[in-house]
C-alpha atoms as a PDB file:
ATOM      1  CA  UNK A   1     103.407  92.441 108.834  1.00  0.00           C
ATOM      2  CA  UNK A   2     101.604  90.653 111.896  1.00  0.00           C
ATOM      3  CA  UNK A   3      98.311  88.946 111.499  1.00  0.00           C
ATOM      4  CA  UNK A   4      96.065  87.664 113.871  1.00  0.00           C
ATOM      5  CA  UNK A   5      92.476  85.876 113.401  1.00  0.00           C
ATOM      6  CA  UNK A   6      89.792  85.836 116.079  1.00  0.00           C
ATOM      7  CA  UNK A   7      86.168  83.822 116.124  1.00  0.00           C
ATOM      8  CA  UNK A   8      84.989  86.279 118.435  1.00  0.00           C
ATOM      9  CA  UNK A   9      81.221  84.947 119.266  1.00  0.00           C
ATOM     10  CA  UNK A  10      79.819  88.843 118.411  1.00  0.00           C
ATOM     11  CA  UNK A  11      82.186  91.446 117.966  1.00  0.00           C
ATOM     12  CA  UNK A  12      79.780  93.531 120.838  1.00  0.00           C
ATOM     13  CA  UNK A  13      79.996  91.179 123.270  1.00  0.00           C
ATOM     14  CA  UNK A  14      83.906  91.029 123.995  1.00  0.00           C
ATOM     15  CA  UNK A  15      84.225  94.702 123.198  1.00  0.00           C
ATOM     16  CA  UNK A  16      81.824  95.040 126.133  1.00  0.00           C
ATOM     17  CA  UNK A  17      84.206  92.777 128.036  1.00  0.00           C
ATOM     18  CA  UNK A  18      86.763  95.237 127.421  1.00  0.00           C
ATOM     19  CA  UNK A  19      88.301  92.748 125.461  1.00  0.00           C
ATOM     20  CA  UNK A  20      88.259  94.779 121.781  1.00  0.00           C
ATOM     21  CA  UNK A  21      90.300  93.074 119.674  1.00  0.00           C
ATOM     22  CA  UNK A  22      92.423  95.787 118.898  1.00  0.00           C
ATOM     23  CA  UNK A  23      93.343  96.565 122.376  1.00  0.00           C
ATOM     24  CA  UNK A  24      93.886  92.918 123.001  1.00  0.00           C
ATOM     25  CA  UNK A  25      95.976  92.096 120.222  1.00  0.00           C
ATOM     26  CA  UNK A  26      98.013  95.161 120.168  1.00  0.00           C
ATOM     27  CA  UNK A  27     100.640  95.764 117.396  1.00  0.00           C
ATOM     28  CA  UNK A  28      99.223  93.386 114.783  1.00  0.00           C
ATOM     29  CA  UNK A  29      98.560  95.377 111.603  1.00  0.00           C
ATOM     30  CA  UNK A  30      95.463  92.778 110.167  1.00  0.00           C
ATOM     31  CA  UNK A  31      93.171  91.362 112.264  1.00  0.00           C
ATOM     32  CA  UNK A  32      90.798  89.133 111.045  1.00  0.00           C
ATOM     33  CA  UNK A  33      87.482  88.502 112.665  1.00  0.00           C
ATOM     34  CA  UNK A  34      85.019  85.822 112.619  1.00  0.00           C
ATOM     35  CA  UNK A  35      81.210  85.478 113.714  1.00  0.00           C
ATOM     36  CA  UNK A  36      81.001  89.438 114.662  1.00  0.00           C
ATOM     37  CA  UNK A  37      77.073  88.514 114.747  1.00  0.00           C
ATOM     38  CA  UNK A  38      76.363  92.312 113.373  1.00  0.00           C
ATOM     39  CA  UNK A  39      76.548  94.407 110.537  1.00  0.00           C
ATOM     40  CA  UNK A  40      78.188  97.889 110.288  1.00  0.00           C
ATOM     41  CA  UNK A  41      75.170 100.017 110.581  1.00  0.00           C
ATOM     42  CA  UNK A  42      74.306  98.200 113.777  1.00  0.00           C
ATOM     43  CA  UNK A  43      78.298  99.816 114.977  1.00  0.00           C
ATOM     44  CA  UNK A  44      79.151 103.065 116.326  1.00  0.00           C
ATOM     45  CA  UNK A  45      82.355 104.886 115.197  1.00  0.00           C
ATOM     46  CA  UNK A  46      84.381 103.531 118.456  1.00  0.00           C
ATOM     47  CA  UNK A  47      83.582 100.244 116.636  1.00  0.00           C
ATOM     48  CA  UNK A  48      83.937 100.792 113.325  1.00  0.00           C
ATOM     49  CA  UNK A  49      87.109 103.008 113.402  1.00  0.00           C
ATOM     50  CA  UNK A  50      89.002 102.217 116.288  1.00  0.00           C
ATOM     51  CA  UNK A  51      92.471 104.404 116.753  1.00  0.00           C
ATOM     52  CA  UNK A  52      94.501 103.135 114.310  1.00  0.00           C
ATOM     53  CA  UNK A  53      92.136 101.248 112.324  1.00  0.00           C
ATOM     54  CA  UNK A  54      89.802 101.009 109.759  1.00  0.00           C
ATOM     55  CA  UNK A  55      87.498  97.992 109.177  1.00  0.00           C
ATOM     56  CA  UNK A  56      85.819  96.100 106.408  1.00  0.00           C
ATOM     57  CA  UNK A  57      82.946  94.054 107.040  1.00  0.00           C
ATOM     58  CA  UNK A  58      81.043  90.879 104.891  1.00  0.00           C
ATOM     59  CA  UNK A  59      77.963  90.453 107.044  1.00  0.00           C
ATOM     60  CA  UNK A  60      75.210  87.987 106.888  1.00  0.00           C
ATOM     61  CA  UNK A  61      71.773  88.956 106.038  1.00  0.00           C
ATOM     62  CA  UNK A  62      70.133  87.196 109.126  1.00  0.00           C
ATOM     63  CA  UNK A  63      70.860  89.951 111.922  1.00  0.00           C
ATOM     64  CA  UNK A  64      73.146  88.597 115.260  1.00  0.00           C
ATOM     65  CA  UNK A  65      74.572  85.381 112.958  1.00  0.00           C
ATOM     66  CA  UNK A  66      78.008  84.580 111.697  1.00  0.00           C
ATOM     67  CA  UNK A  67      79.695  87.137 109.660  1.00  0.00           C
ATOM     68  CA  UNK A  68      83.193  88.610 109.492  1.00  0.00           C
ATOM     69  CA  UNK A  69      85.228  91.321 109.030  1.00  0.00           C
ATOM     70  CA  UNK A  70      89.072  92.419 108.761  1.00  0.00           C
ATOM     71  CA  UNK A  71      90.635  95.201 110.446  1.00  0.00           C
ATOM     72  CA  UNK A  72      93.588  96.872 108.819  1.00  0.00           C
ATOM     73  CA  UNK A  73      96.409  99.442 110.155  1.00  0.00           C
ATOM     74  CA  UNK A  74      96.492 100.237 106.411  1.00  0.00           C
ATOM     75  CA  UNK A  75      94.161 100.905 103.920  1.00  0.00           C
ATOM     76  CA  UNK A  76      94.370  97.329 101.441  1.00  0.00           C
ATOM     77  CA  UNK A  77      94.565  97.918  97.598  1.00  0.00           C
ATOM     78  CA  UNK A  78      91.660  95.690  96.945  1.00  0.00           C
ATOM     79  CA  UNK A  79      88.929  94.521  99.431  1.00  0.00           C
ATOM     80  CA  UNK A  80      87.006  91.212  98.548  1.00  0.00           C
ATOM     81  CA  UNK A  81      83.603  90.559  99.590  1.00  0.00           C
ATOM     82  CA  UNK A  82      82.004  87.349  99.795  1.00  0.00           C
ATOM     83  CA  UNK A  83      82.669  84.129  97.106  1.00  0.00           C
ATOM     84  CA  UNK A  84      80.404  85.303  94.085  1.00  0.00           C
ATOM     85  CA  UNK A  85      77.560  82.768  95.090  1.00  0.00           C
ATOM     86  CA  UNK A  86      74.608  84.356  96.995  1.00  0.00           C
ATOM     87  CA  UNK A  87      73.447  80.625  99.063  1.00  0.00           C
ATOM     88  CA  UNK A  88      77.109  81.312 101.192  1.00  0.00           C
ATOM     89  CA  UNK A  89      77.501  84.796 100.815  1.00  0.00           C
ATOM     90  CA  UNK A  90      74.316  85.741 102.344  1.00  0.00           C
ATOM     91  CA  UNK A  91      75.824  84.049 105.735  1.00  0.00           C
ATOM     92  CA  UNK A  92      78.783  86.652 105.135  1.00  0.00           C
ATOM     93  CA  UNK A  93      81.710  84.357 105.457  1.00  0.00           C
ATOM     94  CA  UNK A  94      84.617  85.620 103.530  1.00  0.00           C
ATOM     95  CA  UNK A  95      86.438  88.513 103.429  1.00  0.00           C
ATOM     96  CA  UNK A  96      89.929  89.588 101.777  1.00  0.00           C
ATOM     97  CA  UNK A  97      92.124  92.450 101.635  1.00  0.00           C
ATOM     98  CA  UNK A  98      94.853  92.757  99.124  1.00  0.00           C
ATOM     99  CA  UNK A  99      98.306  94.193  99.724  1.00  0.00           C
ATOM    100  CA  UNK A 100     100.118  94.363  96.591  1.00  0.00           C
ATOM    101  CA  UNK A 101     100.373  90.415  95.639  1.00  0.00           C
ATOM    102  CA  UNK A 102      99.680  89.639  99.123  1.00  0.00           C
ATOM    103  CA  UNK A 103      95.857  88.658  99.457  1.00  0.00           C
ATOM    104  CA  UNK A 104      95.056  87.998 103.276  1.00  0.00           C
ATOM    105  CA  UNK A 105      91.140  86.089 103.713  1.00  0.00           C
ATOM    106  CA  UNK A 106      89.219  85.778 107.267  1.00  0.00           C
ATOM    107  CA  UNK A 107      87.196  82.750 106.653  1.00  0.00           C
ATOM    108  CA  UNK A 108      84.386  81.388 108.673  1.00  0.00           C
ATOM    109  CA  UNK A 109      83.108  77.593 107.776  1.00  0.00           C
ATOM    110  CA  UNK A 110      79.657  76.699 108.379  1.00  0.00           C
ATOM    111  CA  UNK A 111      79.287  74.165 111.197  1.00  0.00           C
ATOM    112  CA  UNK A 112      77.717  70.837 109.774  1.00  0.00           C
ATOM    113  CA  UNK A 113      75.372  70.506 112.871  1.00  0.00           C
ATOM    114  CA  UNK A 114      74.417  67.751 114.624  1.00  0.00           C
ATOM    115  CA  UNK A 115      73.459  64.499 112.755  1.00  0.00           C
ATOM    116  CA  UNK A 116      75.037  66.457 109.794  1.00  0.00           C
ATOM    117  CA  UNK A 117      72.171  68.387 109.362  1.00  0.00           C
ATOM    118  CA  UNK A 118      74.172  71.120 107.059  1.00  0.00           C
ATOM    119  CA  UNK A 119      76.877  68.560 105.748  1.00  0.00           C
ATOM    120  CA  UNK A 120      76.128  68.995 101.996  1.00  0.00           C
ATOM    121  CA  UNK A 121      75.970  72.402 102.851  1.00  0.00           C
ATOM    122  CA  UNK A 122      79.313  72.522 104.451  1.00  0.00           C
ATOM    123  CA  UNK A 123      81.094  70.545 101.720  1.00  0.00           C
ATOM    124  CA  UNK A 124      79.278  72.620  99.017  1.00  0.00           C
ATOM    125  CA  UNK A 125      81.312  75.965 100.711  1.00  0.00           C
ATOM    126  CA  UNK A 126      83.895  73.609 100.758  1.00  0.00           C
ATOM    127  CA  UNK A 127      84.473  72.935  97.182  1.00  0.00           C
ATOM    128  CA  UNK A 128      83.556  76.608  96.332  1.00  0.00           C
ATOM    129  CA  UNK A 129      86.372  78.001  98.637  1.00  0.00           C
ATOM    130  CA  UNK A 130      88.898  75.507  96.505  1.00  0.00           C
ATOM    131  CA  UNK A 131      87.934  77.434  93.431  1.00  0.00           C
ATOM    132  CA  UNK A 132      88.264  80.597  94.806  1.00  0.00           C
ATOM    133  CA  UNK A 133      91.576  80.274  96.644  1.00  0.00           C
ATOM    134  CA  UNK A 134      92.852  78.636  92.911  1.00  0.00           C
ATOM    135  CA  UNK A 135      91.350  81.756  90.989  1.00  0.00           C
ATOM    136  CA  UNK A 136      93.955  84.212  93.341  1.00  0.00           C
ATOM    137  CA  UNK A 137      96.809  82.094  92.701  1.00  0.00           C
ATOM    138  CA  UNK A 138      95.730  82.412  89.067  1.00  0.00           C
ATOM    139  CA  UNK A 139      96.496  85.619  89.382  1.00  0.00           C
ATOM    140  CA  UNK A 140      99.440  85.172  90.898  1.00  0.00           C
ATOM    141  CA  UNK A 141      98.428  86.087  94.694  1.00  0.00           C
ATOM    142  CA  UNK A 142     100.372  84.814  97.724  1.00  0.00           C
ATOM    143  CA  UNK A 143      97.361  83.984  99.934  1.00  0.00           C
ATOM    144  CA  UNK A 144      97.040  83.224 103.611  1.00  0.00           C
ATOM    145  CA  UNK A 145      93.885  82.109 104.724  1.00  0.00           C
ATOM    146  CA  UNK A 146      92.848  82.565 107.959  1.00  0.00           C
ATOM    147  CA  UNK A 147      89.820  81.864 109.912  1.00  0.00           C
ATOM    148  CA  UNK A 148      87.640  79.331 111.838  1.00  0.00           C
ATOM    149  CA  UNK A 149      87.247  76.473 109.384  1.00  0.00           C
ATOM    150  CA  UNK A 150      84.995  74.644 111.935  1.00  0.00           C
ATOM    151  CA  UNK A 151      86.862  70.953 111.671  1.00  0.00           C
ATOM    152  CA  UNK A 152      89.596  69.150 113.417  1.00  0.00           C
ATOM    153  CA  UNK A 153      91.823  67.891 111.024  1.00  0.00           C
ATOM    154  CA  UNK A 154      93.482  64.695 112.918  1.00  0.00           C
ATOM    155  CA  UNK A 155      92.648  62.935 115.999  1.00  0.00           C
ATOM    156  CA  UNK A 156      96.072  65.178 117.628  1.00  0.00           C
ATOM    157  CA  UNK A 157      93.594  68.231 117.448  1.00  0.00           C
ATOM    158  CA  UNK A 158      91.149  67.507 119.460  1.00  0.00           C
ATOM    159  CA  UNK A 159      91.322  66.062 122.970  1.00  0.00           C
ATOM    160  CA  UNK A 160      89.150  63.381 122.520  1.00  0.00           C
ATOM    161  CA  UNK A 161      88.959  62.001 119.247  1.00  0.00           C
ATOM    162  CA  UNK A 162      87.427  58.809 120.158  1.00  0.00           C
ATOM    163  CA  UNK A 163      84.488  59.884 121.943  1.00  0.00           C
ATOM    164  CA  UNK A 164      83.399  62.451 118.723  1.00  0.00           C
ATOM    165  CA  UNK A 165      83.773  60.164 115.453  1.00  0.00           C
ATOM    166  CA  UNK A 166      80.144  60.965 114.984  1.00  0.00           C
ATOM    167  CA  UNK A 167      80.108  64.990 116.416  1.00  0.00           C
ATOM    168  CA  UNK A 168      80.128  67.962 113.943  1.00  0.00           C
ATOM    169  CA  UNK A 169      83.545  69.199 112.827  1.00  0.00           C
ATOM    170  CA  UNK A 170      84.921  65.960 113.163  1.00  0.00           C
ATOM    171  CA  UNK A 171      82.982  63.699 110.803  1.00  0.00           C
ATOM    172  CA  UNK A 172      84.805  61.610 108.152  1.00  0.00           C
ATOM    173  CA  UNK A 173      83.915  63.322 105.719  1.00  0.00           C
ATOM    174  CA  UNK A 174      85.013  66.833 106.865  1.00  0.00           C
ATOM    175  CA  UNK A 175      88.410  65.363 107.540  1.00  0.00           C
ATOM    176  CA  UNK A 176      88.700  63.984 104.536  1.00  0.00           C
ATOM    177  CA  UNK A 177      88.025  67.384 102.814  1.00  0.00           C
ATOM    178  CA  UNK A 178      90.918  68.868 104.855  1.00  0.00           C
ATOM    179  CA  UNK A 179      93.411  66.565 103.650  1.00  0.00           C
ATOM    180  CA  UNK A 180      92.304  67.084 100.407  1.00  0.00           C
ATOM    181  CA  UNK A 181      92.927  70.810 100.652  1.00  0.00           C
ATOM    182  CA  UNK A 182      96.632  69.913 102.040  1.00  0.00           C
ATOM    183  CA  UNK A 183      97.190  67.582  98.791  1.00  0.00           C
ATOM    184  CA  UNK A 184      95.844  70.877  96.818  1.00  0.00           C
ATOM    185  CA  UNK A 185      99.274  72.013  98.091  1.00  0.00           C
ATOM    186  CA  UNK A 186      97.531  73.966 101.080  1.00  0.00           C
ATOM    187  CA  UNK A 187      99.689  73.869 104.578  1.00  0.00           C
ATOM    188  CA  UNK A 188      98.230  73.920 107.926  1.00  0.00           C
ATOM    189  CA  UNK A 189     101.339  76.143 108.881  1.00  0.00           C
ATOM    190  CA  UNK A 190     100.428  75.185 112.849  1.00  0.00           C
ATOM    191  CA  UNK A 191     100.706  71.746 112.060  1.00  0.00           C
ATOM    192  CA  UNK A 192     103.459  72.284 109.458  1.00  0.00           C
ATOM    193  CA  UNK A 193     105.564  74.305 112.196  1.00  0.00           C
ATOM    194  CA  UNK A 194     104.654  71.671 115.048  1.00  0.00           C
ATOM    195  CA  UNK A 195     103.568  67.984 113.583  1.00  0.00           C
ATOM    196  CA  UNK A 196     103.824  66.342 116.504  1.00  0.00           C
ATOM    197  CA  UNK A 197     102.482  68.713 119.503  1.00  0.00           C
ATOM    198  CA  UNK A 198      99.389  67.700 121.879  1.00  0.00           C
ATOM    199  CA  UNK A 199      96.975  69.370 123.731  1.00  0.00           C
ATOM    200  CA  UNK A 200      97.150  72.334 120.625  1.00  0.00           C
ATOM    201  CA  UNK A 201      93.428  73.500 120.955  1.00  0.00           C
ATOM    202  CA  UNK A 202      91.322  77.208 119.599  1.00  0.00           C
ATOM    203  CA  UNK A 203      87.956  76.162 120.704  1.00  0.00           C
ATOM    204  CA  UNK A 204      86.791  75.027 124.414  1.00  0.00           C
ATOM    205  CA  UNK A 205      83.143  74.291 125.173  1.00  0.00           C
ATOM    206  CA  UNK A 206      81.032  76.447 128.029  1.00  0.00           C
ATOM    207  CA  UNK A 207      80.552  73.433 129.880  1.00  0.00           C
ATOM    208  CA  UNK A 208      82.112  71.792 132.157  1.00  0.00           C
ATOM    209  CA  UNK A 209      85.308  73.880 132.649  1.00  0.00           C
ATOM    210  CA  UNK A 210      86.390  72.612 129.197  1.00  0.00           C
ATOM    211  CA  UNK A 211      88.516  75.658 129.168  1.00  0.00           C
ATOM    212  CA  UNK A 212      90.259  75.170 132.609  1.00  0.00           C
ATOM    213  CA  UNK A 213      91.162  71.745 131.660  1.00  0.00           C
ATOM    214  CA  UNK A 214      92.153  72.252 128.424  1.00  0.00           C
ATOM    215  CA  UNK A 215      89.472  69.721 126.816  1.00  0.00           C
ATOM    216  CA  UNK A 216      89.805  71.341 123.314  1.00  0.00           C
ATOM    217  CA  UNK A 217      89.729  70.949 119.835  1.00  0.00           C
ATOM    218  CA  UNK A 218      91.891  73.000 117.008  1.00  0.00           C
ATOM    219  CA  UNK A 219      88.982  74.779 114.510  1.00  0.00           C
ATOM    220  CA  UNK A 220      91.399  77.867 113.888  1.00  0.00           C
ATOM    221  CA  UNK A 221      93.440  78.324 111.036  1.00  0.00           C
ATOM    222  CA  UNK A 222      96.327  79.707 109.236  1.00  0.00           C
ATOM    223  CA  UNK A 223      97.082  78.401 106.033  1.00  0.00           C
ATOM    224  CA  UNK A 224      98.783  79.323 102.849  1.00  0.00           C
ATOM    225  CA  UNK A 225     100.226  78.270  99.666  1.00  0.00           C
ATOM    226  CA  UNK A 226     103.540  76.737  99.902  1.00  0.00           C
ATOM    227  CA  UNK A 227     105.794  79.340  98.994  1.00  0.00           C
ATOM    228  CA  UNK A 228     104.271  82.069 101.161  1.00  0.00           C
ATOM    229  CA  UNK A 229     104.211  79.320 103.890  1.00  0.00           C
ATOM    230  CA  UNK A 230     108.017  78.751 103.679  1.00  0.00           C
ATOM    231  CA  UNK A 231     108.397  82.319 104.707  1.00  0.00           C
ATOM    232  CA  UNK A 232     106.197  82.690 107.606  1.00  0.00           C
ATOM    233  CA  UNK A 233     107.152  83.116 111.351  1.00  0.00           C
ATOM    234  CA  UNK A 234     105.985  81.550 113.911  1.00  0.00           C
ATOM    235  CA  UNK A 235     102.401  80.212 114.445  1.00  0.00           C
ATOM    236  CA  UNK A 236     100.750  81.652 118.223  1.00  0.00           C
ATOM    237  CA  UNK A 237      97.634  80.130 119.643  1.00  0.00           C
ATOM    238  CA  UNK A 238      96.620  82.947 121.958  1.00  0.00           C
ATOM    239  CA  UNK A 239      95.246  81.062 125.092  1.00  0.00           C
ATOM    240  CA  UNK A 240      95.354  83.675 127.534  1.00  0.00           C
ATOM    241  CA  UNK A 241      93.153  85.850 125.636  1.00  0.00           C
ATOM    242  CA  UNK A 242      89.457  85.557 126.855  1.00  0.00           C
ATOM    243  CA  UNK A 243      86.079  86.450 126.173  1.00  0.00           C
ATOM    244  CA  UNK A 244      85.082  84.418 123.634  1.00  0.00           C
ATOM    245  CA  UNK A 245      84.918  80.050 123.515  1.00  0.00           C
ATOM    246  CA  UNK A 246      88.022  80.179 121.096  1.00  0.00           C
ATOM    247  CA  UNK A 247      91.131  82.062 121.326  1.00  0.00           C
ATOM    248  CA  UNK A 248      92.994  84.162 118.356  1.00  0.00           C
ATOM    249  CA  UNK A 249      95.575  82.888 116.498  1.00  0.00           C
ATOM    250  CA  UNK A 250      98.414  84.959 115.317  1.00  0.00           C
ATOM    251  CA  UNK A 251     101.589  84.554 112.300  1.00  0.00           C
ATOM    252  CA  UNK A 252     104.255  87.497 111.487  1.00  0.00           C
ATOM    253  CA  UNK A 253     105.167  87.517 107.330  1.00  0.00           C
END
């Protein structure tokens, strides 16, 4: 099975790039989406069931903000909407489809704003994602999560950490929440796969050619549980891929 994850910056907007994810990430059999900024009634038929696929969808109630949805070559056993608590799942943030004991989760963290405006609120999603991802190993799931989690972990994933010790997705706080969910027994199979590569980067601001010079940071995930994580292939950041400010990232199981 291939997976890939995308933060796609509205799901309309690159499909009228001709940049559907589908066609872009051919032959991957999940693809997990992130900030589709619409919900399904909003989505014609070319959208909803693209050749091939069928889609499941966890929007937010605001219309045109954050959301996500999974695509799937085959029809999961169990879909899984939301994380039982209405203050995040109104935002529409997680999504999971279950094959067998395989549970597979597009995940999009909130961003803690500037000045850590939404902090508490970020850590709060935080701590209630921990619970969740604990309850489906309860029951004995192998879980990868997958997903824009909205933080650079260590100073190696982002260009430059100096200059943003104070920015959003980078505050001490959020980083220390991250290596709290790696001592949970979490891996960051990127990271796990290459601990010691530079210039690694998902997300590249509008400005300034961020893209073009590769002034990045790493906000886009796949992780698992340490067993499942042993068994995975290798980790692709999928640069060359356009249309939105991050890029997909891909694993094989």
């Amino acid at each position: 099975m291939k997976c890939a994850s995308w933060n796609v910056n509205g799901i309309r907007a690159v499909v009228k790039k001709d940049l559907a994810p589908w066609d872009v990430l051919n032959g991957f059999d999940v693809i997990c989406l992130q900030e589709t900024k619409a919900q399904p009634e909003q989505l014609g038929a070319e959208l909803l069931e693209p050749d091939g696929f069928e889609s499941h969808w966890h929007s937010a109630e605001k219309k045109g903000y954050a959301g996500v949805a999974i695509y799937c070559k085959r029809t999961p056993d169990e879909v899984i909407s939301g994380l039982g608590e209405t203050g995040f799942d109104r935002e529409g943030r997680v999504l999971a489809v279950r094959y067998e004991r395989l549970l597979i989760v597009s995940a999009y963290f909130p961003n803690s704003q500037d000045e850590g405006r939404r902090l508490d609120y970020k850590l709060a999603f935080c701590a209630r994602m921990e619970k969740a991802l604990a309850a489906w190993r309860k029951r004995r799931l192998q879980v990868i999560l997958m997903g824009d989690f909205n933080i650079a972990h260590e100073p190696i994933d982002l260009a430059r950490p100096r200059q943003n010790e104070n920015s959003a997705g980078y505050l001490p706080e959020e980083r220390a929440w991250f290596t709290r969910f790696v001592k949970l027994g979490w891996v960051d199979v990127f990271r796990k796969q290459n601990p010691d590569l530079e210039g690694a980067y998902t997300w590249w601001s509008y400005r300034g050619g961020a893209r073009s010079r590769n002034v990045g940071w790493r906000l886009d995930y796949v992780a698992a549980n340490k067993s499942l994580a042993a068994k995975m292939g290798k980790v692709r950041h999928h640069t060359d891929i356009m249309g939105s400010d991050h890029c997909p990232v891909s694993v094989s199981l």
